[in-house]
Protein backbone atom coordinates (compact mmCIF):
# COMPACT_ATOMS: atom_id res chain seq x y z
CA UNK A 1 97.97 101.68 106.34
CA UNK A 2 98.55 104.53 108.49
CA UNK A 3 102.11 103.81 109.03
CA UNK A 4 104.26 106.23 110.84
CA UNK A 5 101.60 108.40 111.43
CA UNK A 6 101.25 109.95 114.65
CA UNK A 7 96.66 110.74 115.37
CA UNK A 8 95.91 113.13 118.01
CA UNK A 9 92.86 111.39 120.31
CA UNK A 10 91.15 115.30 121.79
CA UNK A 11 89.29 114.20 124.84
CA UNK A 12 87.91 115.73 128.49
CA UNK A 13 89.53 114.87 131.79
CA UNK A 14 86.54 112.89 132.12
CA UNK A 15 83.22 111.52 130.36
CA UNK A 16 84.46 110.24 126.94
CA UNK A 17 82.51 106.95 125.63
CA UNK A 18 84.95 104.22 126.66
CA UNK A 19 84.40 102.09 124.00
CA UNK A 20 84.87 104.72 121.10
CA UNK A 21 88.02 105.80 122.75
CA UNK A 22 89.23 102.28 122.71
CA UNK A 23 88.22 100.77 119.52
CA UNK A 24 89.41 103.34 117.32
CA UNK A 25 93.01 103.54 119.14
CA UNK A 26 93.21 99.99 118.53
CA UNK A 27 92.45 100.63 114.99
CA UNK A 28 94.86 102.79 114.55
CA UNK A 29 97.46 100.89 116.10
CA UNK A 30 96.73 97.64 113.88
CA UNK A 31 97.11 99.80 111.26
CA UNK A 32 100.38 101.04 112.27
CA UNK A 33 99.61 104.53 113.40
CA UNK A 34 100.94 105.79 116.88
CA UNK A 35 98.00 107.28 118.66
CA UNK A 36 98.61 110.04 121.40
CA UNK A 37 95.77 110.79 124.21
CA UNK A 38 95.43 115.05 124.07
CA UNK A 39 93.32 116.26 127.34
CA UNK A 40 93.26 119.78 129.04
CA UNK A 41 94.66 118.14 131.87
CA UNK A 42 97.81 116.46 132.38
CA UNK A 43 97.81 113.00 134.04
CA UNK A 44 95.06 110.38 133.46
CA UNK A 45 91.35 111.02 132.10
CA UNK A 46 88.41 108.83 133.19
CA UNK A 47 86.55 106.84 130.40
CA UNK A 48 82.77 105.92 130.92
CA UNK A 49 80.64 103.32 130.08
CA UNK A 50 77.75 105.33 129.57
CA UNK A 51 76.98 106.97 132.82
CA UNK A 52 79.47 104.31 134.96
CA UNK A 53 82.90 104.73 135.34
CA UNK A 54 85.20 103.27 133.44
CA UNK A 55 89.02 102.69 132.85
CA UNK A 56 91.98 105.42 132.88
CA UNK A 57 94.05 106.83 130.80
CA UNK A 58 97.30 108.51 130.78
CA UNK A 59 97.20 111.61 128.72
CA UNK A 60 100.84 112.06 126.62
CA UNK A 61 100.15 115.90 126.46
CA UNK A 62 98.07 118.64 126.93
CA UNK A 63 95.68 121.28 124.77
CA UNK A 64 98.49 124.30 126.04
CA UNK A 65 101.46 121.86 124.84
CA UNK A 66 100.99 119.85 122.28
CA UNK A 67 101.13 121.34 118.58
CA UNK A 68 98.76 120.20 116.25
CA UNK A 69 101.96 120.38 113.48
CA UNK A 70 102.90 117.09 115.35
CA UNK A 71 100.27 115.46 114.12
CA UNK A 72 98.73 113.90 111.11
CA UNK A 73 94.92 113.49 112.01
CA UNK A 74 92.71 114.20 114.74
CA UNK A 75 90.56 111.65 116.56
CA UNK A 76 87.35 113.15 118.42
CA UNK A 77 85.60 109.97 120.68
CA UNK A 78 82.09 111.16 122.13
CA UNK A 79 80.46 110.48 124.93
CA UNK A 80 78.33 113.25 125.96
CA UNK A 81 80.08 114.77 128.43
CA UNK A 82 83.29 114.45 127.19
CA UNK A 83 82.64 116.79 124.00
CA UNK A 84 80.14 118.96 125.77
CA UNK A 85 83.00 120.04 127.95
CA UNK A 86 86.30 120.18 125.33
CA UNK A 87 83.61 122.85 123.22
CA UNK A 88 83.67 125.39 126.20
CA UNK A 89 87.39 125.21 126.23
CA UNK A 90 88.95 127.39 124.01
CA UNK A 91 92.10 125.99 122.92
CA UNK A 92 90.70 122.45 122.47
CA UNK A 93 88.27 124.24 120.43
CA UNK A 94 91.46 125.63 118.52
CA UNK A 95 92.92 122.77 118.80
CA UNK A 96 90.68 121.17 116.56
CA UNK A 97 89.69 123.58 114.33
CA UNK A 98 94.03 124.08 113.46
CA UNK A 99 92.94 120.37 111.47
CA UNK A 100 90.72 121.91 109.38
CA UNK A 101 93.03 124.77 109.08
CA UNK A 102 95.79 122.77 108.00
CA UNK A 103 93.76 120.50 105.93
CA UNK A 104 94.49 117.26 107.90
CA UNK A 105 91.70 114.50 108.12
CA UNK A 106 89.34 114.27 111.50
CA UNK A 107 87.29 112.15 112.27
CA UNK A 108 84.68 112.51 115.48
CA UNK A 109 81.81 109.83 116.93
CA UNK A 110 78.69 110.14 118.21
CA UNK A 111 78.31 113.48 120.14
CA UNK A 112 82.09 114.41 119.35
CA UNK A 113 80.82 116.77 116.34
CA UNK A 114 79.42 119.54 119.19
CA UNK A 115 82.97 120.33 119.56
CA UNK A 116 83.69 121.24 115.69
CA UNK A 117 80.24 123.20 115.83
CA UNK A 118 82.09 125.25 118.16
CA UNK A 119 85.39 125.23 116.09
CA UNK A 120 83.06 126.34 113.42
CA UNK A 121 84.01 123.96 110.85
CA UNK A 122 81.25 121.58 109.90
CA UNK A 123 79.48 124.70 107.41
CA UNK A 124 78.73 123.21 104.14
CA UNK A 125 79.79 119.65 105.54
CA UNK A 126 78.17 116.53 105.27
CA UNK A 127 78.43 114.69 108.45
CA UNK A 128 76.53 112.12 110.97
CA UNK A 129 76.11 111.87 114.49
CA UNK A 130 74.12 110.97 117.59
CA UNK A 131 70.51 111.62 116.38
CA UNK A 132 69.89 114.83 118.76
CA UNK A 133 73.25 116.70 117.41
CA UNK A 134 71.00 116.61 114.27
CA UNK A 135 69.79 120.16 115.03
CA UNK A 136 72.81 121.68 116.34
CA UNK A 137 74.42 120.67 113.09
CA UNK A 138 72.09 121.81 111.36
CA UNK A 139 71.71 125.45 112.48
CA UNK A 140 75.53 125.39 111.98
CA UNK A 141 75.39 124.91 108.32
CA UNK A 142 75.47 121.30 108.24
CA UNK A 143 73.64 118.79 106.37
CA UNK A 144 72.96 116.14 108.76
CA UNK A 145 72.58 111.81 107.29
CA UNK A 146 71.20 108.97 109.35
CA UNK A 147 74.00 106.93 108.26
CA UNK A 148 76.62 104.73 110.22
CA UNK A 149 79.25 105.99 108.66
CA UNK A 150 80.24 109.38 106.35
CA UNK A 151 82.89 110.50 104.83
CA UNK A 152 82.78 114.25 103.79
CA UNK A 153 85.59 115.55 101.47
CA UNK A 154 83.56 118.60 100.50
CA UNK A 155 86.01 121.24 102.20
CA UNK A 156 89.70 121.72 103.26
CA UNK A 157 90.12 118.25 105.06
CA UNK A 158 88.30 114.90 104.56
CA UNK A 159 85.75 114.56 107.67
CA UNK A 160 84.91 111.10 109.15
CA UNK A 161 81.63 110.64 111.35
CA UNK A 162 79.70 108.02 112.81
CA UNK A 163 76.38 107.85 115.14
CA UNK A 164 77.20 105.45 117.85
CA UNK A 165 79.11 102.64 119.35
CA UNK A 166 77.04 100.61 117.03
CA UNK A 167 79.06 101.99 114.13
CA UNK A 168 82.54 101.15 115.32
CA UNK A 169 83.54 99.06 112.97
CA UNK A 170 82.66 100.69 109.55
CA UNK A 171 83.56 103.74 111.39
CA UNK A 172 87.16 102.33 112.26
CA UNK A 173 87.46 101.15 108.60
CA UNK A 174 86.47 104.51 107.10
CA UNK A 175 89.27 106.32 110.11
CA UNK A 176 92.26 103.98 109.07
CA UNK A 177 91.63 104.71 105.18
CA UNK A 178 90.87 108.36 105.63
CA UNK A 179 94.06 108.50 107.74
CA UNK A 180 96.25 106.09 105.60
CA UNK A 181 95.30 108.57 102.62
């Protein structure tokens, strides 16, 4: 269980996959966590369903405010947009990569894992993600599985990834245990 656990959800004002927001936060919550929506924007972010808008949300803090001390894991949905953007931003980028530093669990969907390529964390990793990340992983030291799920705990942190929506529920399985550990 992930009980009294507070999980850091990194996502763009706009453009993050919906459902992979939504599904893991749920997860998380059933499991007795207390997620908390990070943006690098105050006020609400807009989810997508693919390219169509979406619902809402109100962010609980920004990149500039919130201290990744506060937290025990870090939650990265995709979308491609969403992670696209948070990698040109650099303290979302450090943001993320203080996880790794800390040697806290993170776990990141579909195209999330563009955003630790820019953290500069996946080297020597294991990981998955949407099938055209495949190269950018690569050429960042990566080794890259077709799998739904993986679980990497070859480095400071244990790293979660999945491919797609598709994956949500072994990937919301393998989230709640890595962040339960």
């Amino acid at each position: 269980m992930v009980n009294g656990k507070t999980i850091a959800f990194l996502v763009a004002p706009e453009g993050v996959e919906q459902v992979e927001l939504t599904e893991p936060w749920k997860a998380v919550k059933q499991a007795g966590g207390t997620p908390k929506l990070v943006s690098t924007s105050s006020g609400q972010i807009q989810a997508f369903n693919h390219l169509d808008k979406a619902d809402t949300f109100p962010v609980d803090a920004t990149v500039d405010d919130a201290d990744p001390g506060d937290f025990d894991a870090l939650l990265l949905p995709g979308g491609v947009a969403n992670p696209d953007f948070l990698r040109t931003v650099p303290q979302a980028v450090r943001f993320a990569r203080a996880f790794f530093d800390a040697g806290k669990p993170v776990a990141a969907i579909c195209h999330a894992p563009w955003t630790l390529v820019e953290a500069d964390v996946v080297r020597g990793r294991t990981l998955t993600s949407w099938p055209s990340l495949q190269t950018d992983l690569r050429n960042a030291g990566a080794t890259w599985k077709d799998q739904e799920v993986v679980v990497c705990t070859d480095g400071p942190n244990t790293l979660v990834t999945s491919r797609k929506p598709d994956d949500l529920k072994a990937f919301c399985q393998a989230v709640t245990d890595a962040f339960s550990a």
